[in-house]
N, C-alpha and C. Protein backbone atom coordinates (compact mmCIF):
# COMPACT_ATOMS: atom_id res chain seq x y z
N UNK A 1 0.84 -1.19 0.00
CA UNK A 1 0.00 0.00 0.00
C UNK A 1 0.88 1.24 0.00
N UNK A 2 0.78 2.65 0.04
CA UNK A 2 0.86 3.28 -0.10
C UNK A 2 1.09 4.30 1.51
N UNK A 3 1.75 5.26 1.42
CA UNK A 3 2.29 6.23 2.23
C UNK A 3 1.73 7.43 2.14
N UNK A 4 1.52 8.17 2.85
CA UNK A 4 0.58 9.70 3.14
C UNK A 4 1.27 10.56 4.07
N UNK A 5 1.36 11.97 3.06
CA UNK A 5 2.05 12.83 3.18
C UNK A 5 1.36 13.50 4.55
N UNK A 6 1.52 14.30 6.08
CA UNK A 6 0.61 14.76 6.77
C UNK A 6 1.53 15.73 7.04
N UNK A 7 0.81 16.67 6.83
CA UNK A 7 1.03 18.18 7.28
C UNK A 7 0.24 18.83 8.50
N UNK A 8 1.28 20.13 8.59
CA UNK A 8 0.27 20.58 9.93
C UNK A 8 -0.61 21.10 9.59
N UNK A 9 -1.59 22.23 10.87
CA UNK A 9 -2.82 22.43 10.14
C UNK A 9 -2.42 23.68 9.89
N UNK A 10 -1.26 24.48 9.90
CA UNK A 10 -0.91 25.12 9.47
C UNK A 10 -0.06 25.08 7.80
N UNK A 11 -0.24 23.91 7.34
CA UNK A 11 -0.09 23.88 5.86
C UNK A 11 1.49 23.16 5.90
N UNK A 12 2.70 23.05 6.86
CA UNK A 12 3.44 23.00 6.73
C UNK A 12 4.14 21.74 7.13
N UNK A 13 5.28 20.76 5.98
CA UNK A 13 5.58 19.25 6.43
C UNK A 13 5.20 19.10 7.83
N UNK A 14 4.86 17.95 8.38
CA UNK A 14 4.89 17.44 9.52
C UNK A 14 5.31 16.30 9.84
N UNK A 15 5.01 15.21 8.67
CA UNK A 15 5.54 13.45 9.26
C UNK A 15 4.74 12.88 7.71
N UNK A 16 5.86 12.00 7.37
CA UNK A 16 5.11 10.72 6.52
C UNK A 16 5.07 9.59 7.04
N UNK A 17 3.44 9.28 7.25
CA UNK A 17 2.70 8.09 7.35
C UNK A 17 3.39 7.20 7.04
N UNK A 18 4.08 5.96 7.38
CA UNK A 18 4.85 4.79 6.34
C UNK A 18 3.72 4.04 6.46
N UNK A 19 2.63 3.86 7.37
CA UNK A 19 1.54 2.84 6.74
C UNK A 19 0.53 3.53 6.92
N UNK A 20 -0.59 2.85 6.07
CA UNK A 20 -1.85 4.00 5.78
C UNK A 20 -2.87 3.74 6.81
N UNK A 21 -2.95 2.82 7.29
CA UNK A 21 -3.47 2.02 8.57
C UNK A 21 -3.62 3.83 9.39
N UNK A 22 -2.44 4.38 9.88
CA UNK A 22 -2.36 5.54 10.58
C UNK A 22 -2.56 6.38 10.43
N UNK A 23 -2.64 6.53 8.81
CA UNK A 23 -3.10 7.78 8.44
C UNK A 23 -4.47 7.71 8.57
N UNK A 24 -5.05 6.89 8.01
CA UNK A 24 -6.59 6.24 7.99
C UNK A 24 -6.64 6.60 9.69
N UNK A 25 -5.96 6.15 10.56
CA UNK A 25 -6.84 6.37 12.09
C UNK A 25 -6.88 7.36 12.67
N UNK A 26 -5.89 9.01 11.92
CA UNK A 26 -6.07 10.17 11.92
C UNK A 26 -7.22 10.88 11.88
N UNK A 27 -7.48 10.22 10.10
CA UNK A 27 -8.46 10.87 9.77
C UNK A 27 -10.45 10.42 10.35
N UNK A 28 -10.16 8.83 10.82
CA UNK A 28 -11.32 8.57 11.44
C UNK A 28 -11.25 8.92 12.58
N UNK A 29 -10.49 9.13 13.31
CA UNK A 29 -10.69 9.90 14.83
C UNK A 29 -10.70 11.10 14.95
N UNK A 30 -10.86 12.10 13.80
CA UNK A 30 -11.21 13.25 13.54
C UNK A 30 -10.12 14.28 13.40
N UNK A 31 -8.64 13.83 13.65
CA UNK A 31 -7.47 14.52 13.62
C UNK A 31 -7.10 15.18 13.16
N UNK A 32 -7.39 14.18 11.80
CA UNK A 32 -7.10 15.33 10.28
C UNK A 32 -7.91 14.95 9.55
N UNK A 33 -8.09 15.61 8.40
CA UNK A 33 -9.01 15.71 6.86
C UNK A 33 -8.18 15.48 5.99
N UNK A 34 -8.42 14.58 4.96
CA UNK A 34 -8.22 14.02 3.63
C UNK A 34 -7.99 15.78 2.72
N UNK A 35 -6.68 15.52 2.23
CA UNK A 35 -6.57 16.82 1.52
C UNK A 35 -6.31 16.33 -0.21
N UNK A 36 -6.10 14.96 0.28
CA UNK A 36 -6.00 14.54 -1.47
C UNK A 36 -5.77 12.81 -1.07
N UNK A 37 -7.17 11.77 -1.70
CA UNK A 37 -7.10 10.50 -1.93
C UNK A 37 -6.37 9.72 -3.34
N UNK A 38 -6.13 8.21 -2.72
CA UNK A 38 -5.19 7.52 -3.71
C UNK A 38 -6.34 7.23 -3.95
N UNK A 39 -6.54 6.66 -5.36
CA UNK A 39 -7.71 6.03 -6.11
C UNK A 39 -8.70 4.57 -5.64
N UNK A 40 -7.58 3.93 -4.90
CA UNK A 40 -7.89 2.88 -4.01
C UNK A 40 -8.79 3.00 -2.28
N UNK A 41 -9.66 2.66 -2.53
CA UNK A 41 -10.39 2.77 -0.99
C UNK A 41 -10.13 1.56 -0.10
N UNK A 42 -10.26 1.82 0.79
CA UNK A 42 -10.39 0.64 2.37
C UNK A 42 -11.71 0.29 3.06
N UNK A 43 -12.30 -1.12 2.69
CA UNK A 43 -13.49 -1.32 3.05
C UNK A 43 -13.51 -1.75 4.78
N UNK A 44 -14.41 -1.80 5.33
CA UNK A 44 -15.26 -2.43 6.33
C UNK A 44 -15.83 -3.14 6.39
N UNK A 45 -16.97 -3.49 7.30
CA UNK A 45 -17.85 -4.03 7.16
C UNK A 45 -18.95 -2.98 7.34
N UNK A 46 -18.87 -1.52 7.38
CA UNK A 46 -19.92 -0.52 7.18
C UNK A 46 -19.09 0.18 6.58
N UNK A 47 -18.31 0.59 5.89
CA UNK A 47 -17.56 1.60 5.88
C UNK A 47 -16.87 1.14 4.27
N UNK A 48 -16.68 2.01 3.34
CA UNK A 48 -15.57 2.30 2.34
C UNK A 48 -15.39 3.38 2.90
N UNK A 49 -13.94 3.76 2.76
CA UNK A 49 -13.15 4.99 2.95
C UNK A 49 -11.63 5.31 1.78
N UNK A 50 -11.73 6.19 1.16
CA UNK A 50 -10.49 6.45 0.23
C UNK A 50 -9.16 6.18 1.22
N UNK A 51 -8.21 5.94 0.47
CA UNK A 51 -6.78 5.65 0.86
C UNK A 51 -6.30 7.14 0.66
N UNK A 52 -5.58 7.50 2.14
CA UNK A 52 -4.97 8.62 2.35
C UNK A 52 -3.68 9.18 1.72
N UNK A 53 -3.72 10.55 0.59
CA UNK A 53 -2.66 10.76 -0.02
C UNK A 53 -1.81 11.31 0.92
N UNK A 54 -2.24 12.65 1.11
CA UNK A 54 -1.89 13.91 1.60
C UNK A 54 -3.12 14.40 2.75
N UNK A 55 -2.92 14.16 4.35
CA UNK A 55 -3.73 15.21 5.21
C UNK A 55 -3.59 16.24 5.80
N UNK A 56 -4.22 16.62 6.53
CA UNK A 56 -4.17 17.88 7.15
C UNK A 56 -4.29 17.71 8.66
N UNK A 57 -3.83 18.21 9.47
CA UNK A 57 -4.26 17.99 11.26
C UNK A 57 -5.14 19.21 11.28
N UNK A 58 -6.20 18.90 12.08
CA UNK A 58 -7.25 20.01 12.33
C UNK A 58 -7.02 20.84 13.13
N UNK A 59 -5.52 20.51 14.02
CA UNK A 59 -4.81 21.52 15.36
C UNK A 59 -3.50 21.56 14.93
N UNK A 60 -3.13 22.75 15.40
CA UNK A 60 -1.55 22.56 14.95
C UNK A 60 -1.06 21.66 16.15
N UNK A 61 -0.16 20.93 15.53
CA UNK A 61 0.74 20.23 16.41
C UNK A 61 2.32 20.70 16.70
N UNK A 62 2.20 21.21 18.13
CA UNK A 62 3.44 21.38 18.29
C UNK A 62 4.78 20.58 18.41
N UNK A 63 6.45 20.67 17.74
CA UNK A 63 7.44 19.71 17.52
C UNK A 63 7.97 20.18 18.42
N UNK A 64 8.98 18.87 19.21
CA UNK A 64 9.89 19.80 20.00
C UNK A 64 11.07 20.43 18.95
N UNK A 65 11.00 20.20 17.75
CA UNK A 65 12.26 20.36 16.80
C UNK A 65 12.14 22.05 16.77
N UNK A 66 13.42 22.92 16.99
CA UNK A 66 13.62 24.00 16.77
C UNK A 66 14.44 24.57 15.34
N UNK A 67 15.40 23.69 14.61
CA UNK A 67 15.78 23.64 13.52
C UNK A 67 14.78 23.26 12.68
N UNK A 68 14.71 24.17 11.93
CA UNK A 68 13.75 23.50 9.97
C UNK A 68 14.70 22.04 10.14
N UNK A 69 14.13 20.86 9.08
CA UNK A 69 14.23 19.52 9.05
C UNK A 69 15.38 20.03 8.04
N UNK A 70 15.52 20.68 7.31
CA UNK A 70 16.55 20.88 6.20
C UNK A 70 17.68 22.21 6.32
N UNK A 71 17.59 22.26 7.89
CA UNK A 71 18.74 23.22 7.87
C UNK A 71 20.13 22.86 8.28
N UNK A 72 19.57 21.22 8.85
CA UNK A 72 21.40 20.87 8.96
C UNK A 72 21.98 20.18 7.82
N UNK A 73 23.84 19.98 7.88
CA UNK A 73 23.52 19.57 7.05
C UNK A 73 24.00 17.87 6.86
N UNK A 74 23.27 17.54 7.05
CA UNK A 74 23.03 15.99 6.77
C UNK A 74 23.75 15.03 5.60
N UNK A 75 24.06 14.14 5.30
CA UNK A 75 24.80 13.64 4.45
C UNK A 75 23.59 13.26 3.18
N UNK A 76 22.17 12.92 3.78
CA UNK A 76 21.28 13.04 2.66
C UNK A 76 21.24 14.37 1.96
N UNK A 77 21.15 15.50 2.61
CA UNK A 77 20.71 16.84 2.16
C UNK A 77 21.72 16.86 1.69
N UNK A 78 23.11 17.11 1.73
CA UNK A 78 23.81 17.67 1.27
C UNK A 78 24.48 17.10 -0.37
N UNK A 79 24.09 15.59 0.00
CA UNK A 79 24.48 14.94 -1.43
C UNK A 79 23.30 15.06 -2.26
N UNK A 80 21.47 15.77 -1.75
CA UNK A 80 20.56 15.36 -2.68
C UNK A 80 20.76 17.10 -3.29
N UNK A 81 21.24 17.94 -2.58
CA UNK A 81 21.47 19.40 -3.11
C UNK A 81 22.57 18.91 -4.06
N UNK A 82 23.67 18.35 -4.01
CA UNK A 82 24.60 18.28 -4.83
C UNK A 82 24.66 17.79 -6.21
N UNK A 83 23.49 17.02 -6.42
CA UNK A 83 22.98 16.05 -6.85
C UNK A 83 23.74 14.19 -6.90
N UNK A 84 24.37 14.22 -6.04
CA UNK A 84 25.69 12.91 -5.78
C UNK A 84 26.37 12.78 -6.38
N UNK A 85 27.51 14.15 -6.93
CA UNK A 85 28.66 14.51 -7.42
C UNK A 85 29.33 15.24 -6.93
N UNK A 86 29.94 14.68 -7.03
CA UNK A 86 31.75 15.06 -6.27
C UNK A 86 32.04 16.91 -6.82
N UNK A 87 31.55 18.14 -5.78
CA UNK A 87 32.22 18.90 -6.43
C UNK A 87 32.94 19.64 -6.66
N UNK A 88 34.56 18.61 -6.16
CA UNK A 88 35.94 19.05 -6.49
C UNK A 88 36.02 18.51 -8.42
N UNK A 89 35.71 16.92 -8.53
CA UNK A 89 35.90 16.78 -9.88
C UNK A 89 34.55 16.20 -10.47
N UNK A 90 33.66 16.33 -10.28
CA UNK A 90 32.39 15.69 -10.46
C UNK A 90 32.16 14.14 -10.99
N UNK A 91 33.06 13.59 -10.19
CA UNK A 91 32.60 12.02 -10.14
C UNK A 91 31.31 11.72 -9.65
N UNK A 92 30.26 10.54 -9.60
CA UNK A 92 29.30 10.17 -9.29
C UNK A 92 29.37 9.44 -8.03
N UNK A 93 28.47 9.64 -7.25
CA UNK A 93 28.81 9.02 -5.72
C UNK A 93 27.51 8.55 -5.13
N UNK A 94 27.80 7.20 -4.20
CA UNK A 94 26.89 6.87 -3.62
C UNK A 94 26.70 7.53 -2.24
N UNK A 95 25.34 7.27 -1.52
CA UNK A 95 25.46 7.61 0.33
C UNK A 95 26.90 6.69 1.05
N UNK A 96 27.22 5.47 0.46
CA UNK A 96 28.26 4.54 0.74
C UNK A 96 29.78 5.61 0.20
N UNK A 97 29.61 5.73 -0.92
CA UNK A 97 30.97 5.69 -1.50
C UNK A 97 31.62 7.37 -1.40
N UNK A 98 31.18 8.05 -0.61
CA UNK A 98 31.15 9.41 -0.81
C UNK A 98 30.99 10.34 0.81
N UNK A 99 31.46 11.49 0.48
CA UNK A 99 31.86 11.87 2.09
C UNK A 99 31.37 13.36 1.62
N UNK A 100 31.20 14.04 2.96
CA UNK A 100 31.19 15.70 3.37
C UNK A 100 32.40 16.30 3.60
N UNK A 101 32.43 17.50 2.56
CA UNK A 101 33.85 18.00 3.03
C UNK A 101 33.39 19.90 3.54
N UNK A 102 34.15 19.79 4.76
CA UNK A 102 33.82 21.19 4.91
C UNK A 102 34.42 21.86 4.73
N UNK A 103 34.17 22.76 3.38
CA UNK A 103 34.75 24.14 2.75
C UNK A 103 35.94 24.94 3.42
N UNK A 104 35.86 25.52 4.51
CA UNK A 104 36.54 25.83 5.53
C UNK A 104 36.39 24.86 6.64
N UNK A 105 37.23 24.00 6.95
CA UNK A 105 37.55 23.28 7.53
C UNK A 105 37.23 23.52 9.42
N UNK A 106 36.38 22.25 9.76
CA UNK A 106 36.51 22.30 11.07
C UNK A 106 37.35 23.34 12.56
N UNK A 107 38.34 22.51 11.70
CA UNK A 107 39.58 22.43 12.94
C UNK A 107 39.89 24.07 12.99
N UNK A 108 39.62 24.90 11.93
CA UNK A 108 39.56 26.03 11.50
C UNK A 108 38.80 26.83 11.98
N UNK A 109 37.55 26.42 12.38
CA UNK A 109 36.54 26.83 12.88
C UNK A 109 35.38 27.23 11.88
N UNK A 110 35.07 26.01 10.88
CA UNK A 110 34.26 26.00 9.77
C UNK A 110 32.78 25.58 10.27
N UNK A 111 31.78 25.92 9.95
CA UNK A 111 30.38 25.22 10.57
C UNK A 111 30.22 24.37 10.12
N UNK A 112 29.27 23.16 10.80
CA UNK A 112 28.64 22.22 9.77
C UNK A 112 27.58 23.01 9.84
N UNK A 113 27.29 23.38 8.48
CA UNK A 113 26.03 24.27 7.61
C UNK A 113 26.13 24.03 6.42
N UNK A 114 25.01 23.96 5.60
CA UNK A 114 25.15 23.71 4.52
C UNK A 114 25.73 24.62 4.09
N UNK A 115 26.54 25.99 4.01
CA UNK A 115 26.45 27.17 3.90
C UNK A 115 28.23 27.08 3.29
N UNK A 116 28.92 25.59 3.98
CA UNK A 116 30.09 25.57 4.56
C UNK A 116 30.55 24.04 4.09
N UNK A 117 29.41 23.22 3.72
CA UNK A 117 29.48 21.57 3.58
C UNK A 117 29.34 21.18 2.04
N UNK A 118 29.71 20.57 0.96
CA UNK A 118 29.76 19.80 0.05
C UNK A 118 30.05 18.42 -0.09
N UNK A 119 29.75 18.09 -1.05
CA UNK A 119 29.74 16.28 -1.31
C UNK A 119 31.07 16.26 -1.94
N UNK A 120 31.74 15.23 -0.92
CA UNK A 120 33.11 15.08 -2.62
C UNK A 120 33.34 13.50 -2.38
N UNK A 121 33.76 13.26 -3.16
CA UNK A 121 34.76 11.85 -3.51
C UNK A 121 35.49 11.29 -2.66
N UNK A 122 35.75 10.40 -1.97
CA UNK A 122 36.73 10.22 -0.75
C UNK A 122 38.33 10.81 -1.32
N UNK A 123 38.67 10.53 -2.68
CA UNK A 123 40.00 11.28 -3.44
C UNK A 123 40.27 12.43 -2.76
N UNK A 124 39.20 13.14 -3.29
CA UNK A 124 39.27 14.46 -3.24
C UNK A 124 39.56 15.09 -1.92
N UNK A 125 38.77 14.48 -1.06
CA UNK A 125 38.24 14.75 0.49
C UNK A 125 39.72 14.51 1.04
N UNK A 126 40.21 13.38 0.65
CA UNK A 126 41.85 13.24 1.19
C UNK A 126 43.22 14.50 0.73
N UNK A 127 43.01 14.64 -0.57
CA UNK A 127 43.85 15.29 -1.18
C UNK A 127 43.81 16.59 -0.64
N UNK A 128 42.13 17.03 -0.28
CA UNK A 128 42.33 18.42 0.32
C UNK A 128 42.66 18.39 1.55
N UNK A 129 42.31 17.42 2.73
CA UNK A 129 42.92 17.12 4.07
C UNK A 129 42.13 18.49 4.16
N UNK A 130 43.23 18.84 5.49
CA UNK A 130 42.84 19.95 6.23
C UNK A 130 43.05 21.57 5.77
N UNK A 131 42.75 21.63 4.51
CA UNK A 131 42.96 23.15 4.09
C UNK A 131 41.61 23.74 3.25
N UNK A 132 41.55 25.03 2.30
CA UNK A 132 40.78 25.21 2.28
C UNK A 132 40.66 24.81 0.36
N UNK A 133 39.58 24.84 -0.12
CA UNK A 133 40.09 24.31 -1.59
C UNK A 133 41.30 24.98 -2.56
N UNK A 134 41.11 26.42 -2.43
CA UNK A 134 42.51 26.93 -2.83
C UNK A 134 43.72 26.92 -2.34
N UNK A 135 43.68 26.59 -1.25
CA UNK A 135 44.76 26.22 -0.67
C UNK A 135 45.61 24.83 -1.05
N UNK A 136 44.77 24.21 -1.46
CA UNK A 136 44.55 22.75 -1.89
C UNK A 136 44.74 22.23 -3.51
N UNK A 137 44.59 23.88 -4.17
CA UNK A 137 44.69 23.84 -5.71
C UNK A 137 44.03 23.29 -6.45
N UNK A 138 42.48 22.91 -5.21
CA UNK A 138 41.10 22.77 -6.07
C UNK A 138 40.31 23.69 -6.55
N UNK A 139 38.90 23.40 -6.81
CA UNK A 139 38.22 24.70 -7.54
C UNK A 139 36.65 23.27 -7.18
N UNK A 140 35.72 24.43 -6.35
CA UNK A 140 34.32 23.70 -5.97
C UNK A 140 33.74 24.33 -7.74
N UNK A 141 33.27 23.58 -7.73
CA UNK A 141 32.18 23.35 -8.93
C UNK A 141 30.76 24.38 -8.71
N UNK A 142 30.01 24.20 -7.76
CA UNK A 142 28.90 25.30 -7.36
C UNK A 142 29.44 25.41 -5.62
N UNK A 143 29.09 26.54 -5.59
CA UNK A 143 29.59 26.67 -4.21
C UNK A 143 28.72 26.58 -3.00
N UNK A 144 28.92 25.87 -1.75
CA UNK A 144 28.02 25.45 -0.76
C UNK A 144 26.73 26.42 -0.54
N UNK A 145 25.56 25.98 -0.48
CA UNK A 145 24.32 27.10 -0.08
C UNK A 145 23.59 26.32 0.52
N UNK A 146 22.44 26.83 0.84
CA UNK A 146 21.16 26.63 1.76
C UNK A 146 20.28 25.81 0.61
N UNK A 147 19.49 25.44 0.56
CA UNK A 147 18.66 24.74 -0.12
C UNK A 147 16.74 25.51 -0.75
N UNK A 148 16.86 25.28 -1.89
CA UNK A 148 15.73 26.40 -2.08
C UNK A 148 14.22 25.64 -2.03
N UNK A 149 13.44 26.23 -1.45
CA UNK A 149 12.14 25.46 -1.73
C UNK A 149 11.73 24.19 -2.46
N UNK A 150 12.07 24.32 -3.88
CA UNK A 150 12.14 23.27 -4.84
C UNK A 150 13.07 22.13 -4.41
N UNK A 151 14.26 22.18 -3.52
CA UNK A 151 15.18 21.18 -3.41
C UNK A 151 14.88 20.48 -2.41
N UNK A 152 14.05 21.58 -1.56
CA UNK A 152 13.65 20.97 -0.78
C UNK A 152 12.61 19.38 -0.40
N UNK A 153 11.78 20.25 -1.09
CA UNK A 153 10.44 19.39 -1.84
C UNK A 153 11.12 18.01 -2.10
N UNK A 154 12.32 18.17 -3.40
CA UNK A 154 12.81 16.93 -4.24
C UNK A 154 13.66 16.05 -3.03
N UNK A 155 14.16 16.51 -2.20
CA UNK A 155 15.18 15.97 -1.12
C UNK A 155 13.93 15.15 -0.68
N UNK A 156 13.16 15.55 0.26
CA UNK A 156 12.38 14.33 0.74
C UNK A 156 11.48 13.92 -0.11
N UNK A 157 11.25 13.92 -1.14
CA UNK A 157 10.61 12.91 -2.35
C UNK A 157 11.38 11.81 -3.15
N UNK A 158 12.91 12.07 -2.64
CA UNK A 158 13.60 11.29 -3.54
C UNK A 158 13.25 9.75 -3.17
N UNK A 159 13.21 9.84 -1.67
CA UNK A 159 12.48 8.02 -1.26
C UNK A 159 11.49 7.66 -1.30
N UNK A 160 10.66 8.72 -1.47
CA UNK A 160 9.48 8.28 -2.24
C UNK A 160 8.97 7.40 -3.63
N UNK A 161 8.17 6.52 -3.55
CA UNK A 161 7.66 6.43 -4.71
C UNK A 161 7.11 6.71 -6.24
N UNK A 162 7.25 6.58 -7.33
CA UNK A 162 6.70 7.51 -8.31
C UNK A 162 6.15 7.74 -7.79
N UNK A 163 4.80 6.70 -7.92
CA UNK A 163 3.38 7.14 -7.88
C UNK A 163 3.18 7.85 -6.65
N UNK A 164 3.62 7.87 -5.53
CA UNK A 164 3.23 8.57 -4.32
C UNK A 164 3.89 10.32 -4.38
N UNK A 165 5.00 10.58 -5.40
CA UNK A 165 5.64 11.64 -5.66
C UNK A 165 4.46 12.40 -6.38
N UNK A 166 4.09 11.68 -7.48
CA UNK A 166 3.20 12.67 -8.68
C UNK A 166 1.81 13.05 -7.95
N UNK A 167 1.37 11.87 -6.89
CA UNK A 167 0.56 12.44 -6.05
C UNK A 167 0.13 13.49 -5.34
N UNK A 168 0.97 13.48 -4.30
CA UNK A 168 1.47 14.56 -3.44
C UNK A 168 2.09 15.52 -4.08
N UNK A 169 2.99 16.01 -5.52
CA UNK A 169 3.53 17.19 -5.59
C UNK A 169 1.93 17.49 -6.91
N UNK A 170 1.41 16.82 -7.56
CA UNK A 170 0.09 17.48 -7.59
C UNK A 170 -1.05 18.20 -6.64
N UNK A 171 -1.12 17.38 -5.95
CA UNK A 171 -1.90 17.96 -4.62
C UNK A 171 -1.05 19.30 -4.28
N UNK A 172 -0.15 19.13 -4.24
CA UNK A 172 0.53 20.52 -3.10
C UNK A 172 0.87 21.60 -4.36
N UNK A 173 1.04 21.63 -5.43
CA UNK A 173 0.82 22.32 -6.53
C UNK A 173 -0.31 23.16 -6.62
N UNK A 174 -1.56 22.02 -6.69
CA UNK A 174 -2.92 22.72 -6.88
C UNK A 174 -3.32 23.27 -5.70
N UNK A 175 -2.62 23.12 -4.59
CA UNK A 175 -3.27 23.79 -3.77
C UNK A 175 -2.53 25.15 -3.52
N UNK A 176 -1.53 25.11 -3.92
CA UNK A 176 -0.47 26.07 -3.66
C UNK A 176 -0.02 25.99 -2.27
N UNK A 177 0.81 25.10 -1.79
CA UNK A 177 1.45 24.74 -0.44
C UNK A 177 2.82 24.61 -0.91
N UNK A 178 3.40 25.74 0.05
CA UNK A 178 4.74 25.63 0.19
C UNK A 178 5.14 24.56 1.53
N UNK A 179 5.58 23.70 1.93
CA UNK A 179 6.02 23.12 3.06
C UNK A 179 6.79 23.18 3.87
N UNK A 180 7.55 24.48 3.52
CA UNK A 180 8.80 25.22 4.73
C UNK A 180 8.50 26.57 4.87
N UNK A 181 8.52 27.32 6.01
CA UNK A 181 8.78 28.79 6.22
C UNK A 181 9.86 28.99 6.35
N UNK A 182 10.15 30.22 6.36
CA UNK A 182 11.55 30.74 6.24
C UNK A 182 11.92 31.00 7.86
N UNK A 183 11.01 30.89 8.75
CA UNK A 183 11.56 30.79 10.33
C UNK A 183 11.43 29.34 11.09
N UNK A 184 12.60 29.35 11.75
CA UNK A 184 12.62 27.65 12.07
C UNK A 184 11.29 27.11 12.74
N UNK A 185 11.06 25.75 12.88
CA UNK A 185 10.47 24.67 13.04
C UNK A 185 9.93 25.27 14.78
């Protein structure tokens, strides 16, 4: 079956459902509202009910999370911004085969921020050691940033399913839902 996107009731990510069982017991215990069904319903023995795409919570729910979900930077985020190329020489890289290098270096007093973090090659990542890429007599390819709305979106859709992707970024299209504010979580 299928996975459902749930947002707050303030419009903004909140949690994906991994079984629909929960989303379904959201929406029958009155939690949230169906903001967009999969074509497939769930019978009873009184009851058909559509399969949950995308809901809504009818209260906002407060997170203890104070960081946006996409402001650190993570080895997913940072390789799905990169697109999983290396970019000292743009080799292709797996989550396995591939490392974070920070621009200005740690030990230096570099942040982990995306601001400061890139994907490179384990090569590369060695060759530069502890300096900064010019120092190093490399050259970054695009240079480290924050992540824009759109990347956002695609970063946590990438484990998604087609069909559960074309779903949900239709739904949130037609409705016009952005899923991040620009002040943290």
């Amino acid at each position: 079956m299928s996975r459902c996107l749930v947002l707050n009731a303030n419009y903004e990510y909140l949690a994906i459902e991994e079984r629909w069982i929960d989303a379904l017991g959201l929406v029958v215990s009155g939690k949230a509202e169906v903001l967009e069904a999969y074509p497939e319903v769930v019978r009873s023995q009184f009851l058909i009910l559509p399969l949950p795409a995308v809901v809504v919570m009818r209260y906002l729910v407060r997170t203890r999370r104070r960081r946006a979900i996409f402001e650190s930077a993570s080895k997913q985020v940072v390789f799905s911004r990169d697109d999983f190329a290396c970019q000292y020489c743009g080799v292709r890289i797996g989550m396995r085969s591939g490392t974070r290098d920070h621009v200005l270096p740690k030990s230096r007093g570099g942040a982990d921020t995306l601001s400061n973090v890139v994907t490179a090659c384990r090569d590369c990542n060695a060759k530069k050691g502890d300096r900064t890429p010019s120092e190093a007599g490399m050259h970054l390819r695009n240079p480290p940033r924050a992540l824009t709305e759109e990347e956002k979106l695609q970063c946590l859709l990438k484990t998604v399913r087609t069909r559960e992707r074309a779903t949900w970024q239709a739904c949130l299209r037609r409705h016009g839902i952005t899923l991040w504010t620009s002040r943290a979580a």
